[in-house]
Structure formats: C-alpha cells, structure tokens
C-alpha atoms as a PDB file:
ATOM      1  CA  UNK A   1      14.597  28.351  48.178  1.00  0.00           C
ATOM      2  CA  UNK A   2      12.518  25.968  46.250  1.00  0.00           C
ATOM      3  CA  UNK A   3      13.512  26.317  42.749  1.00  0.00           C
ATOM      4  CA  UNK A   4      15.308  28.709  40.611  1.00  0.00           C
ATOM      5  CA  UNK A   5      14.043  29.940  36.847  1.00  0.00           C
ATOM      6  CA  UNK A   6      16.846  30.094  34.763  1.00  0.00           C
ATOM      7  CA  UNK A   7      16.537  31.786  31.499  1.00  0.00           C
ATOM      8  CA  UNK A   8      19.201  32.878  28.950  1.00  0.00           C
ATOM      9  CA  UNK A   9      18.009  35.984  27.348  1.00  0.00           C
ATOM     10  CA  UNK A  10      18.708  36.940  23.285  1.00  0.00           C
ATOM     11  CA  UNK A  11      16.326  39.003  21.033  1.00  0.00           C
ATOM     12  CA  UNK A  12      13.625  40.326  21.270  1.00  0.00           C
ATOM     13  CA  UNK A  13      11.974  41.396  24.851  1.00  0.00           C
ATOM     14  CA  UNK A  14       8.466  39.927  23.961  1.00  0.00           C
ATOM     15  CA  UNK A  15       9.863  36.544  23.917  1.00  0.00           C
ATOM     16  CA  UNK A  16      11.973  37.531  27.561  1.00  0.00           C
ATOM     17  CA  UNK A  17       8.037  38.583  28.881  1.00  0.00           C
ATOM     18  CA  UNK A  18       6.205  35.768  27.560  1.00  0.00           C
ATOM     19  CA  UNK A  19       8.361  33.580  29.066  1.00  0.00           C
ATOM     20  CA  UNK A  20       8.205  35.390  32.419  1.00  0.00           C
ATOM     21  CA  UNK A  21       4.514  36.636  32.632  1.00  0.00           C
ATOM     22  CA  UNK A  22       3.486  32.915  32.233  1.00  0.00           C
ATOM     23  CA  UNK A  23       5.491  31.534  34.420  1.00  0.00           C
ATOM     24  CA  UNK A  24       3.701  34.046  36.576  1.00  0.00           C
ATOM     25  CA  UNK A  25       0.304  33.312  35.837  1.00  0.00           C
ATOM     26  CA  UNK A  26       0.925  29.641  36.852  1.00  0.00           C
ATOM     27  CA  UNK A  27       2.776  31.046  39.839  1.00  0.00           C
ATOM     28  CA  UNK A  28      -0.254  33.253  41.041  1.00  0.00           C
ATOM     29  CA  UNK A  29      -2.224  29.925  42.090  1.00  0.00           C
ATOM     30  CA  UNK A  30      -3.072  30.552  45.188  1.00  0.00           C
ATOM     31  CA  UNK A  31      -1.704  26.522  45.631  1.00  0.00           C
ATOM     32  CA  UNK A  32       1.697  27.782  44.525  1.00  0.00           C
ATOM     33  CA  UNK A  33       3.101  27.971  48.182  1.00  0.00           C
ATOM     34  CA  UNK A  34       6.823  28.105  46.608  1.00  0.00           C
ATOM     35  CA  UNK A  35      10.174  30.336  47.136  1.00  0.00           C
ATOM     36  CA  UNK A  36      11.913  31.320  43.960  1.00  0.00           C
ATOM     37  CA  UNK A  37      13.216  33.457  42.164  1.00  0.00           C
ATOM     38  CA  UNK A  38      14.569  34.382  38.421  1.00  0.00           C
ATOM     39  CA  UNK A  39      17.981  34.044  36.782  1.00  0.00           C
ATOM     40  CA  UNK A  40      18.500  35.863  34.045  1.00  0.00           C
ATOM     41  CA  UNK A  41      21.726  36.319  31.100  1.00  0.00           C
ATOM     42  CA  UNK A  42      21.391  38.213  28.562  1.00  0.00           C
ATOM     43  CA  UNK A  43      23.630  38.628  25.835  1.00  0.00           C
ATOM     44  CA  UNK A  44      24.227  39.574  22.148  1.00  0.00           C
ATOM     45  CA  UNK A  45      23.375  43.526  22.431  1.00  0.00           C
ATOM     46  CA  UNK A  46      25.535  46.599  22.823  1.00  0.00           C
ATOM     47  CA  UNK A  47      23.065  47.526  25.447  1.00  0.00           C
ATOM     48  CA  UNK A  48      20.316  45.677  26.944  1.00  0.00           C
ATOM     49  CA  UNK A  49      16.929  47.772  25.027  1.00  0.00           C
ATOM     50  CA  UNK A  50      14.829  49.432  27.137  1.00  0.00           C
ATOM     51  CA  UNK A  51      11.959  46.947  27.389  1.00  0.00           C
ATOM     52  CA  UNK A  52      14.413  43.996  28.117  1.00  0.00           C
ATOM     53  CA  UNK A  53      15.486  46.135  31.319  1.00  0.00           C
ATOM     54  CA  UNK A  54      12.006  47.147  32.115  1.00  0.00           C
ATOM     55  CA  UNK A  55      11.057  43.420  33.057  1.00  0.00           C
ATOM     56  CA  UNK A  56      13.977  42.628  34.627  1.00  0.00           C
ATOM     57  CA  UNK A  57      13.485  46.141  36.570  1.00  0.00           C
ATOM     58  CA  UNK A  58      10.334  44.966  37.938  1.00  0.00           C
ATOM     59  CA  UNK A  59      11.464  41.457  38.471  1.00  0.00           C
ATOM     60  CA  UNK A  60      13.853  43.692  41.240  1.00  0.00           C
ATOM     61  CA  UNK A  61      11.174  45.409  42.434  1.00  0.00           C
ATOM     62  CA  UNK A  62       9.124  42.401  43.053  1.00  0.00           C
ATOM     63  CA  UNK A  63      12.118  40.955  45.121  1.00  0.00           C
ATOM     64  CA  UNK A  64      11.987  38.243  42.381  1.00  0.00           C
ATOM     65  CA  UNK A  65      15.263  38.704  40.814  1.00  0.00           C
ATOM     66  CA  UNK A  66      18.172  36.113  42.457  1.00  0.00           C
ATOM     67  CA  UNK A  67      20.462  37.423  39.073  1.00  0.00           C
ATOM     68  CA  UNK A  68      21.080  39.253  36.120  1.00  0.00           C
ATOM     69  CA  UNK A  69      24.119  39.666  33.821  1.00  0.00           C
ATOM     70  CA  UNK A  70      24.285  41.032  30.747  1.00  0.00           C
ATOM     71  CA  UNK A  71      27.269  40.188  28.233  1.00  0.00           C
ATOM     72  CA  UNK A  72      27.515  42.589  24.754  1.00  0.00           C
ATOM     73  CA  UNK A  73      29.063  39.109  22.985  1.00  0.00           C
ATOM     74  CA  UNK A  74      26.196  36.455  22.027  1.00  0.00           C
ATOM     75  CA  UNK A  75      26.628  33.571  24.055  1.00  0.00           C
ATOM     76  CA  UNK A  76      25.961  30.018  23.492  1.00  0.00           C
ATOM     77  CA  UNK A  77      22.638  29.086  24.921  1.00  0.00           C
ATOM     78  CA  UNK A  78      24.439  26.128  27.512  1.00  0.00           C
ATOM     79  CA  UNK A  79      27.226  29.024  28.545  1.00  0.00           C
ATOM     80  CA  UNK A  80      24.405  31.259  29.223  1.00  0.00           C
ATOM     81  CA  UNK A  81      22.393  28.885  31.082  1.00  0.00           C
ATOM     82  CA  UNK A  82      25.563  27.734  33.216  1.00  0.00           C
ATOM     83  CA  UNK A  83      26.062  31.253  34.295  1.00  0.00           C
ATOM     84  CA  UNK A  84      22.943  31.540  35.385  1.00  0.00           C
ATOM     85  CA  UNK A  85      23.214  28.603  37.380  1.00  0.00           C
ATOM     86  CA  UNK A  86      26.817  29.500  39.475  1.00  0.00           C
ATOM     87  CA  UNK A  87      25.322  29.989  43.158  1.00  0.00           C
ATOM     88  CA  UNK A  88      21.933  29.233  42.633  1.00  0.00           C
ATOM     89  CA  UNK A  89      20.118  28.714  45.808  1.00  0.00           C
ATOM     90  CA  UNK A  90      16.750  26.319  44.443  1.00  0.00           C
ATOM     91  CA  UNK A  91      16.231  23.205  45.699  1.00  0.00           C
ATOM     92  CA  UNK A  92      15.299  22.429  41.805  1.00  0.00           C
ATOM     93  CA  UNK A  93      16.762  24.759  38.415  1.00  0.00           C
ATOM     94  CA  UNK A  94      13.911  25.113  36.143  1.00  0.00           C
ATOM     95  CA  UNK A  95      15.216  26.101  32.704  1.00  0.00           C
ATOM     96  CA  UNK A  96      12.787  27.951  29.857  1.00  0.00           C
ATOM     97  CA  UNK A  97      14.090  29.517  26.234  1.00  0.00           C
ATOM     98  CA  UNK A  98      12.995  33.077  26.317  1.00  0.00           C
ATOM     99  CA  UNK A  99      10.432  32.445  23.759  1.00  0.00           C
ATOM    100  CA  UNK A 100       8.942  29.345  25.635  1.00  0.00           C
ATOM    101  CA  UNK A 101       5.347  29.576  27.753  1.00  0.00           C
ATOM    102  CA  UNK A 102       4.986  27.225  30.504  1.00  0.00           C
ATOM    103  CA  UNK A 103       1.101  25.879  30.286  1.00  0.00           C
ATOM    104  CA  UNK A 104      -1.855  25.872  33.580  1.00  0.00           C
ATOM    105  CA  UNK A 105      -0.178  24.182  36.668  1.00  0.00           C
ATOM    106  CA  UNK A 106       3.329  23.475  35.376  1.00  0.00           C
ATOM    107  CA  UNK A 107       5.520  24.070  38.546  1.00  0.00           C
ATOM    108  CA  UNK A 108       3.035  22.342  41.072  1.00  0.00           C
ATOM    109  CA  UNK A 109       3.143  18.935  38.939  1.00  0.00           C
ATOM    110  CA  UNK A 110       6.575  19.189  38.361  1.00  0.00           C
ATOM    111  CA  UNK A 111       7.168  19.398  41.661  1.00  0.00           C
ATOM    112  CA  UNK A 112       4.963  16.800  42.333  1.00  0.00           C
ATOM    113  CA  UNK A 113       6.586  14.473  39.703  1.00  0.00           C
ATOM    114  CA  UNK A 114       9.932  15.024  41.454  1.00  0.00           C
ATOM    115  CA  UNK A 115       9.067  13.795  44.645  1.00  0.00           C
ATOM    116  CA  UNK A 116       6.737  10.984  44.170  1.00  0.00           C
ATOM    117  CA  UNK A 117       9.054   9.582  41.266  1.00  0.00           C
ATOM    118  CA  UNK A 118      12.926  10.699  42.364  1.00  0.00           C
ATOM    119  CA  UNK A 119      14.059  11.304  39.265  1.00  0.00           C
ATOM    120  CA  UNK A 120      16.775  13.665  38.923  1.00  0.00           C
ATOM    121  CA  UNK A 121      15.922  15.421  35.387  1.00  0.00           C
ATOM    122  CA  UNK A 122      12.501  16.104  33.886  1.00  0.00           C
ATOM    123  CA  UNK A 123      11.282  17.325  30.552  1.00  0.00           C
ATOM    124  CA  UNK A 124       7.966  18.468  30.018  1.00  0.00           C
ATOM    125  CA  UNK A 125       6.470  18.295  26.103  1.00  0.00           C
ATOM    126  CA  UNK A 126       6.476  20.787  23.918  1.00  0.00           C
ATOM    127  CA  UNK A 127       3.591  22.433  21.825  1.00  0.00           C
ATOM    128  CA  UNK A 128       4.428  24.592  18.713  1.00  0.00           C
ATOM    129  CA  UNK A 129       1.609  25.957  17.147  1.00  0.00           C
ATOM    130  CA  UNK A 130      -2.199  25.285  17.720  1.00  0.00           C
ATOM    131  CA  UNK A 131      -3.963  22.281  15.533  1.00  0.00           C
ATOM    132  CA  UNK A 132      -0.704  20.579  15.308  1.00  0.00           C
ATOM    133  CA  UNK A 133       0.684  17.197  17.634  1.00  0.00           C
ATOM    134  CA  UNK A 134       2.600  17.870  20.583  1.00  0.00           C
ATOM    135  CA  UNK A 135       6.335  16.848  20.941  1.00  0.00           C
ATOM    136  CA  UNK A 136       7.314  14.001  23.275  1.00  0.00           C
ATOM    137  CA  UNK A 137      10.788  12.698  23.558  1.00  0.00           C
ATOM    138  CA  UNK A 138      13.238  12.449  20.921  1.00  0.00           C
ATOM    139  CA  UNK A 139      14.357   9.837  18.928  1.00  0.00           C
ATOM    140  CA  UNK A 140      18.408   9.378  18.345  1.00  0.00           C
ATOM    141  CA  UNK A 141      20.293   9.731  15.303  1.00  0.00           C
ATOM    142  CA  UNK A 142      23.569   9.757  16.866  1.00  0.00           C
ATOM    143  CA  UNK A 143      25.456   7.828  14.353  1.00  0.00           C
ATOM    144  CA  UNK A 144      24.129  10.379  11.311  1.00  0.00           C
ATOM    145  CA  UNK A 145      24.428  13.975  13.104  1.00  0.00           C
ATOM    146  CA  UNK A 146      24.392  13.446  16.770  1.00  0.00           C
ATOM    147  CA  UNK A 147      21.332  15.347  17.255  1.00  0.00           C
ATOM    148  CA  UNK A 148      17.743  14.277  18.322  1.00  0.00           C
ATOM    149  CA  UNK A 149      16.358  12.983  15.170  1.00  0.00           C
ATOM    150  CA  UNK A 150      12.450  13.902  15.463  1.00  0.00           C
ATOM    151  CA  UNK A 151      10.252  14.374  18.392  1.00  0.00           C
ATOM    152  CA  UNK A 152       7.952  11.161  18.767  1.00  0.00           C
ATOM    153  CA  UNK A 153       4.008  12.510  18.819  1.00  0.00           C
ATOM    154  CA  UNK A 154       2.923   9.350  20.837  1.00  0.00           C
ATOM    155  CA  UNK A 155       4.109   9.462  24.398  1.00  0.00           C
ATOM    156  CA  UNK A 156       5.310   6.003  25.655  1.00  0.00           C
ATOM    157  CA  UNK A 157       2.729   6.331  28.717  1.00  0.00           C
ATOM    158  CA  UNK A 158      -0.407   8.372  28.121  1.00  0.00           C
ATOM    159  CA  UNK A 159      -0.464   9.833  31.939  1.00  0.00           C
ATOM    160  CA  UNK A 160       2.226   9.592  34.244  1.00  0.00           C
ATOM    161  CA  UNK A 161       5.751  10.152  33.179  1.00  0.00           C
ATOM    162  CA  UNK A 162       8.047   7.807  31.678  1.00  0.00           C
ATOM    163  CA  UNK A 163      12.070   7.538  31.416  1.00  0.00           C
ATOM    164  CA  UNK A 164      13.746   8.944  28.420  1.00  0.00           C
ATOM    165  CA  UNK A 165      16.962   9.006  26.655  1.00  0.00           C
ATOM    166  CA  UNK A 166      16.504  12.530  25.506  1.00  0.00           C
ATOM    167  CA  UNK A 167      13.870  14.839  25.705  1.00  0.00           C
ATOM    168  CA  UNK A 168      12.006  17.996  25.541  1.00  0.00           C
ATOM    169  CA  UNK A 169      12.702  21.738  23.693  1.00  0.00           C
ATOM    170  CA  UNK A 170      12.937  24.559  25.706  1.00  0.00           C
ATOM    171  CA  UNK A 171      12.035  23.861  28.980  1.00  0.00           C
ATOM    172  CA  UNK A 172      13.180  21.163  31.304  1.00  0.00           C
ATOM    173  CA  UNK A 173      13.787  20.688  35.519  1.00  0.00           C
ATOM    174  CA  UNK A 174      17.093  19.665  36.932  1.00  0.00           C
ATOM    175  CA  UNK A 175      17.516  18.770  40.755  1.00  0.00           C
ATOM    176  CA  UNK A 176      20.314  20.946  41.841  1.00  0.00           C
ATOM    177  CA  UNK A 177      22.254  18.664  43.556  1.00  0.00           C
ATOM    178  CA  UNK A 178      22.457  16.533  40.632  1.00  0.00           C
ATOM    179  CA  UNK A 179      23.331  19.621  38.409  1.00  0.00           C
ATOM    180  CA  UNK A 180      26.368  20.514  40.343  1.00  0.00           C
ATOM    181  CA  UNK A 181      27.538  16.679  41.049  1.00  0.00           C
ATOM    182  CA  UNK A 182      27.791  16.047  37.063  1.00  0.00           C
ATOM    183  CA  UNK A 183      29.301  19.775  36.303  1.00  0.00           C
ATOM    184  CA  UNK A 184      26.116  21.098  34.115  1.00  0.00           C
ATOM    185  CA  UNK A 185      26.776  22.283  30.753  1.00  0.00           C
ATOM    186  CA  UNK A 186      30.242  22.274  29.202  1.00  0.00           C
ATOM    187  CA  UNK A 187      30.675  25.220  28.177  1.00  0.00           C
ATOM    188  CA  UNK A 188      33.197  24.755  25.534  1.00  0.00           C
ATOM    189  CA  UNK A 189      29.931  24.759  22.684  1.00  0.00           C
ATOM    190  CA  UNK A 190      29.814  27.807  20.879  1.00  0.00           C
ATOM    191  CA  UNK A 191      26.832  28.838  18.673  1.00  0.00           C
ATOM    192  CA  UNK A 192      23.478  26.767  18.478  1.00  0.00           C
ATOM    193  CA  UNK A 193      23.345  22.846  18.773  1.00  0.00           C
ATOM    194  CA  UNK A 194      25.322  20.444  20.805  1.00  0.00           C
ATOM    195  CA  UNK A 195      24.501  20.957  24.463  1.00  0.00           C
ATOM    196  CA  UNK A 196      20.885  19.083  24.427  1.00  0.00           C
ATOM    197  CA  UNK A 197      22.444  15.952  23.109  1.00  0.00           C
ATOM    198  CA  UNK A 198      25.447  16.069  25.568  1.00  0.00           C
ATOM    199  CA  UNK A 199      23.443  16.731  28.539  1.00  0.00           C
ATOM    200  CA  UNK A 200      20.851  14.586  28.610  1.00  0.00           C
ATOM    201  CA  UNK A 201      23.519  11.681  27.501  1.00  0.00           C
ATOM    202  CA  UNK A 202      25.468  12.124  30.185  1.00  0.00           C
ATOM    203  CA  UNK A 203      23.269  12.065  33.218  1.00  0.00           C
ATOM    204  CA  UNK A 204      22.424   9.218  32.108  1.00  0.00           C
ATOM    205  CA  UNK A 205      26.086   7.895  31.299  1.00  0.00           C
ATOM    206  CA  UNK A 206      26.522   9.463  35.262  1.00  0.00           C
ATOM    207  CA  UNK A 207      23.465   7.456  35.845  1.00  0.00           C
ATOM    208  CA  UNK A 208      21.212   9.903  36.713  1.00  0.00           C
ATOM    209  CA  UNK A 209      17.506   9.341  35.955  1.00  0.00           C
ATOM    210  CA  UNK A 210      16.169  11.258  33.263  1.00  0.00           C
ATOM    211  CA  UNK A 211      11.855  11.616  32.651  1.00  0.00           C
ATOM    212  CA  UNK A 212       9.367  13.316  30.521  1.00  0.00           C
ATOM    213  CA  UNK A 213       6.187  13.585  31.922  1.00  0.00           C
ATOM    214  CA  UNK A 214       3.667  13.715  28.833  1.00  0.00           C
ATOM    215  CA  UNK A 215       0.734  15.882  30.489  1.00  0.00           C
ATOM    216  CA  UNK A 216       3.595  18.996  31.751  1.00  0.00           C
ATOM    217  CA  UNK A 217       4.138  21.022  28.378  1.00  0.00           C
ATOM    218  CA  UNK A 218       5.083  24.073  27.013  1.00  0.00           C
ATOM    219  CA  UNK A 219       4.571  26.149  24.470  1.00  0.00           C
ATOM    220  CA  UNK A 220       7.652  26.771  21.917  1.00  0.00           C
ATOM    221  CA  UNK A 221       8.069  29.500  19.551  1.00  0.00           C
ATOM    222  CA  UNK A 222       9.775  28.163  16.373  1.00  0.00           C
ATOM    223  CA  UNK A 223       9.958  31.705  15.055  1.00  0.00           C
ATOM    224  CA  UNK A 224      13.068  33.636  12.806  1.00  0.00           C
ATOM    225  CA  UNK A 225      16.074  34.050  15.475  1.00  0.00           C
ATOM    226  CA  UNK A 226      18.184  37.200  15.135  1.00  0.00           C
ATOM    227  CA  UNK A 227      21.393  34.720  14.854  1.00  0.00           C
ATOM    228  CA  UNK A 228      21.759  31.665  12.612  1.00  0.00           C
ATOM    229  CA  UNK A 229      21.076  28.146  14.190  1.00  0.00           C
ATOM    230  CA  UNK A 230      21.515  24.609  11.596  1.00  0.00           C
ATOM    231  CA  UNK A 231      24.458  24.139   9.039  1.00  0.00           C
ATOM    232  CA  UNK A 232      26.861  27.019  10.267  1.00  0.00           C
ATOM    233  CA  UNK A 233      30.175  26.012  11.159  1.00  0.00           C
ATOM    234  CA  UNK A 234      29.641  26.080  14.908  1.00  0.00           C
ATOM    235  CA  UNK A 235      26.894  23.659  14.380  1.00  0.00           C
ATOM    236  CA  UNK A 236      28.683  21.270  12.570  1.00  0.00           C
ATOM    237  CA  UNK A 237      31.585  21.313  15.241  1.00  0.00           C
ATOM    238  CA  UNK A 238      29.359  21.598  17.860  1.00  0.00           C
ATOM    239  CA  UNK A 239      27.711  18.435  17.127  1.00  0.00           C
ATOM    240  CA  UNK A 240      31.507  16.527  16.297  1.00  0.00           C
ATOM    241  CA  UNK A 241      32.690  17.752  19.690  1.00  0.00           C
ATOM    242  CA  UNK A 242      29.669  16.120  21.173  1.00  0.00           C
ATOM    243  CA  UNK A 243      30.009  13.254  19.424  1.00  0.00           C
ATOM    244  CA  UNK A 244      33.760  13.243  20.997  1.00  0.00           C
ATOM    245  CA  UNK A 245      32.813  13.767  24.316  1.00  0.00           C
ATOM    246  CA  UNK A 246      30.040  11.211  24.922  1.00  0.00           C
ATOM    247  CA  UNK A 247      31.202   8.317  22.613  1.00  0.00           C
ATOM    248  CA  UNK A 248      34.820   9.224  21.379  1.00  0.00           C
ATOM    249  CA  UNK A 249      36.560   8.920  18.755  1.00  0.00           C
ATOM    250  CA  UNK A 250      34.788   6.471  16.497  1.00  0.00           C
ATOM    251  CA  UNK A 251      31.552   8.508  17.306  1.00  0.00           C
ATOM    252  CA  UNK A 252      32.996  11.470  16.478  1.00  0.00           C
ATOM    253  CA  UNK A 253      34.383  10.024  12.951  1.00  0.00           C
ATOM    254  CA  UNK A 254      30.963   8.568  12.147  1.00  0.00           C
ATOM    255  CA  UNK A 255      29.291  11.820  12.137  1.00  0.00           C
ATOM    256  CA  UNK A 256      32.130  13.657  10.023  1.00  0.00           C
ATOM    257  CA  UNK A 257      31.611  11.048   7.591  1.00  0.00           C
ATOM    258  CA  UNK A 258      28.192  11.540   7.271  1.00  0.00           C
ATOM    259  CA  UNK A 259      28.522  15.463   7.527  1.00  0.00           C
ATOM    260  CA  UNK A 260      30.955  15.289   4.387  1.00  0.00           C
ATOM    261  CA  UNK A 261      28.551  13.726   2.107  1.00  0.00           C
ATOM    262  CA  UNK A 262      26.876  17.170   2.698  1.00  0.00           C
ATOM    263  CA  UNK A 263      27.360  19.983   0.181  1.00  0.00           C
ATOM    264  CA  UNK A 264      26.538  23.028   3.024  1.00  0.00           C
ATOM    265  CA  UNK A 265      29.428  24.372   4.898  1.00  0.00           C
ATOM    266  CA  UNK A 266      29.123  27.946   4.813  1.00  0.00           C
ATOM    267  CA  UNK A 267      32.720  28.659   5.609  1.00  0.00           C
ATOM    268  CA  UNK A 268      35.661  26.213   6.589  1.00  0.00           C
ATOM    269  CA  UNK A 269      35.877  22.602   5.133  1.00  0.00           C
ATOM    270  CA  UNK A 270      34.220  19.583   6.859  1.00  0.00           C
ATOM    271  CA  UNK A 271      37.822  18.183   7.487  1.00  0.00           C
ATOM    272  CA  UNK A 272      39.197  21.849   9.211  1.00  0.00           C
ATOM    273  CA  UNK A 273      36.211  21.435  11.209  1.00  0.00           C
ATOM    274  CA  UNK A 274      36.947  18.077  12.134  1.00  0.00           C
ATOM    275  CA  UNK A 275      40.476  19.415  13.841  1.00  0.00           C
ATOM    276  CA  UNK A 276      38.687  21.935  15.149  1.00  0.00           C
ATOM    277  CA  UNK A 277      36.023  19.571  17.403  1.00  0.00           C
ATOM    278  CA  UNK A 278      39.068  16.931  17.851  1.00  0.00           C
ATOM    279  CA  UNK A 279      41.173  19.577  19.471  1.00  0.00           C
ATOM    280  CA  UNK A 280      38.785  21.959  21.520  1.00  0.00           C
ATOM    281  CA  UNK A 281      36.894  18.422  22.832  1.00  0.00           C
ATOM    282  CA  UNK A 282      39.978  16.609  23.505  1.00  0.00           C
ATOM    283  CA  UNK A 283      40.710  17.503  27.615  1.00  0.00           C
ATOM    284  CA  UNK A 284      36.660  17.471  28.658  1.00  0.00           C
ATOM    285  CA  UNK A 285      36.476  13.684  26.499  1.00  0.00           C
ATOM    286  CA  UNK A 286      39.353  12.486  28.591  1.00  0.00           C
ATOM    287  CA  UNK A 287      37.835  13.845  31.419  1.00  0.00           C
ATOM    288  CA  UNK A 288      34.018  12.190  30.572  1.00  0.00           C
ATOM    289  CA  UNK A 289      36.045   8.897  29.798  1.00  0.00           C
ATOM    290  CA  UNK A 290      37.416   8.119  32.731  1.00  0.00           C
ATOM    291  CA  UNK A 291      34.502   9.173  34.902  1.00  0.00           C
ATOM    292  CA  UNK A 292      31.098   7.472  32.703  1.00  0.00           C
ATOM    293  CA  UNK A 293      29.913   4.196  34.017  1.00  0.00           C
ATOM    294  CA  UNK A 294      29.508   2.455  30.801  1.00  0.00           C
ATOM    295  CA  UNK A 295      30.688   3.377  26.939  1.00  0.00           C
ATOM    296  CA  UNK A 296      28.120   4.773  24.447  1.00  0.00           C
ATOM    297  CA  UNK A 297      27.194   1.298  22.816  1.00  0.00           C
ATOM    298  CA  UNK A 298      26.821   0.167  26.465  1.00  0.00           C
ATOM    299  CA  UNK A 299      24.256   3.022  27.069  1.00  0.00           C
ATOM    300  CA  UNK A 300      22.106   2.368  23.655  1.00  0.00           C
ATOM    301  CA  UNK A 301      21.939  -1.384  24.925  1.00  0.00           C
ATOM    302  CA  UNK A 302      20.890  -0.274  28.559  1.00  0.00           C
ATOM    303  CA  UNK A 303      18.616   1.879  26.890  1.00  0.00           C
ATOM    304  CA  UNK A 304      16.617  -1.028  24.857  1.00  0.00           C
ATOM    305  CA  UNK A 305      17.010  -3.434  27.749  1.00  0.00           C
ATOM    306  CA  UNK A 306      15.534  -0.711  30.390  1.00  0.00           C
ATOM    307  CA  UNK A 307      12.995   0.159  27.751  1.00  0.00           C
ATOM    308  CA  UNK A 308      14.091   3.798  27.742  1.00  0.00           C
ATOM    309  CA  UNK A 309      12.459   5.560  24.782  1.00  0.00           C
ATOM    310  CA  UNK A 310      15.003   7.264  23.026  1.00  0.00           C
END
C-alpha cells in the first residue's frame, strides 16, 4: 500500500465529505498511479448520523475503506488519529482534520518531496479563507504557553521545501516507519491542544527530519466547533503536560507561571491543574527523558545553528 488517509471524524458530515471528496478529486489524476485507502474514527455522537455513514458506506463500496470505528465518547484529536493508525498498511500516513481540503496535485508532490528529499515528516501550508496570506510554519512560544505562537506568512524558501521546527494545521505526511519507531501520539492528551507541539518536538528530539514544503497547501476551515477548544481546563493541562514531557520540569513550571497571571480558568485553579499535568505526564516524561538525544535548550540551539525555522 502506498499511503494511508487518516482522518479523525467529529461534527458535522460536510466537513467528513469535504475532506474526502477532495482528496478524491486530486486522486482522480489520471498520474495518481497510487494504492490507498481511508482510515476513519469517529467519535462524540450517540450514533454516527446518517450522512456521516453514507460516505463512509460508499468509501466500502469503493473498496476504499482500510478502517472505521466509531466511539459515542469525544475523543482527543491525537487519540483519534493514533487509532486510526494501529495496523496501518501505507508506506506513508497522510493525516487531514475533517474540515481540511487538500489543494490540485497534493499527494503526487508529496510523494515526490519524500523521496527526492528523505525527510521523515512533512507539512504542507495552510490557507484559511480567500484574499487572506497563507500559513507557513510556526513560530515557538514555548516558554509563554507551549503552543505555536503564530504562523509565519513568508516561507523561509519560496519553492522547494525547507526544515521546520513545527509546522502546518490540519494536514501533514508521516513516513510510517518513522511513526511507529517514535510511538506516534501519546495519547494521554485529552480535549483540544497539546499533541501538535509534542509531536513535531519530538521527532525532532528522536532526530527525525521534519519539512514544510511551501507550494503543498490546504485549505482549513476555522469555523464554530461543536466542542470547546482554547482556555478550558484540558487545554491548559494539556499544554503543562507537554511542556513536562518534552522539556521537564522547569518547562513545565514556566508555562504555569505564565498561565497564572491569567484570569480564565473556567473550572479548577491553575495550581490543581498544575498536579493534574505533573501527575498524568510523569511515567511518559521519564520515559521521553531517557530516550531524547539532546534536552530542550539543546534542541532550540540546534535549531538556530541548523537554521531550522521555528
């Protein structure tokens, strides 16, 4: 199989066939000489609604289907994605939100990027809404919130792509083999937030090489979610237990400090949050410890000294 499309499923079905049906019309090419097949969770419903199943029905039909599973609890988006990925079969995992629209020729230059550069991760930009400046690779503010910080709308090459230190909304490519040799997601997030920042961090802690090629984009609709996303209290330890995980301790302290000085926890305090990240983090740091090749402030240096935009 040459890749898999893994997408985790939640709301409405339009954004489930957008997602698909492009990824089709790319797919039609008559260039597109590739094996593959879907990957599907979906979660947060009773009962998957009727339209939902009808695509995934037809995805069956088709013989295009490699996996579906449907859980009534919401999921985080990384446990969801990891799910999808147990036993899949593609050479490369191609990940999309379901309310992301790959753009003309997507799979056939990210395949093409893969093996004429190596690299073992790839992000492709992102486009939000027509008129306004796509969205190249993020810039880190790991000290304040241990999220991405903005998107930078000036790609560091103007053609061909170019290594990154994070990168990308919505859709990115993973070689398999180098998915399953650093263990994917953790899948201890819960709610939005946390697993971009992780991810993309450790590859490159496991040095893995990580790209964004500035001419591959998608489309990314920024519309109202059925769930809440920024300043809930799985955000806030979400982003803690990341900062735990990839830098320890000290990292993790920074970012409480700077989340206390906020005044918007909707529920527990910032310190009971705290505990919480400390303790639900505290077996996967140890574990990220001892295997990383270098420390956090090792990385940031490598970064500048590699020039790696991030």
């Amino acid at each position: 199989m040459d890749f898999s499309i893994i997408i985790a499923h939640r709301g409405s079905a339009l954004g489930l066939w957008a997602t698909v049906h492009s990824c089709e019309i790319d797919l039609s090419d008559p260039r597109c000489k590739y094996s593959y097949n879907y990957r599907i969770v979906t979660n947060g419903e009773k009962k998957l609604d009727p339209d939902s199943q009808n695509i995934i029905n037809q995805l069956q039909k088709a013989n295009k289907l490699g996996y579906v599973h449907h859980s009534e609890e919401p999921l985080a988006p990384p446990t969801a994605r990891q799910m999808a990925t147990e036993g899949a079969d593609g050479k490369f995992l191609f990940f999309f939100d379901n309310h992301c629209m790959v753009t003309r020729d997507y799979f056939r230059r990210a395949i093409f990027d893969f093996e004429k550069y190596g690299m073992d991760m790839l992000h492709s930009t992102t486009r939000y809404f027509t008129g306004e400046p796509e969205n190249f690779h993020y810039t880190l503010t790991l000290d304040k919130n241990f999220w991405t910080g903005q998107c930078a709308t000036f790609p560091d090459h103007p053609y061909k792509p170019y290594p990154v230190a994070m990168g990308g909304h919505g859709g990115f490519a993973v070689k398999r083999d180098a998915w399953e040799e650093v263990g994917g997601y953790w899948t201890g997030f819960e709610g939005y937030g946390g697993e971009e920042s992780y991810f993309d961090l450790k590859m490159a802690m496991l040095d893995k090489t990580n790209y964004l090629d500035p001419y591959l984009s998608h489309w990314h609709y920024a519309g109202t979610r059925p769930y809440r996303r920024h300043f809930t209290d799985d955000y806030y330890c979400n982003m803690m237990m990341c900062a735990n995980i990839i830098g320890g301790q000290q990292w993790m302290y920074r970012v409480y400090e700077n989340f206390a000085k906020s005044t918007k926890f909707p529920g527990k305090s910032i310190f009971a949050l705290l505990e919480d990240a400390q303790l639900k983090s505290a077996e996967h740091a140890a574990w990220f410890a001892a295997k990383r090749k270098r420390t956090l402030e090792e990385q940031l240096v490598w970064f500048r000294d590699n020039n790696i935009s991030h």
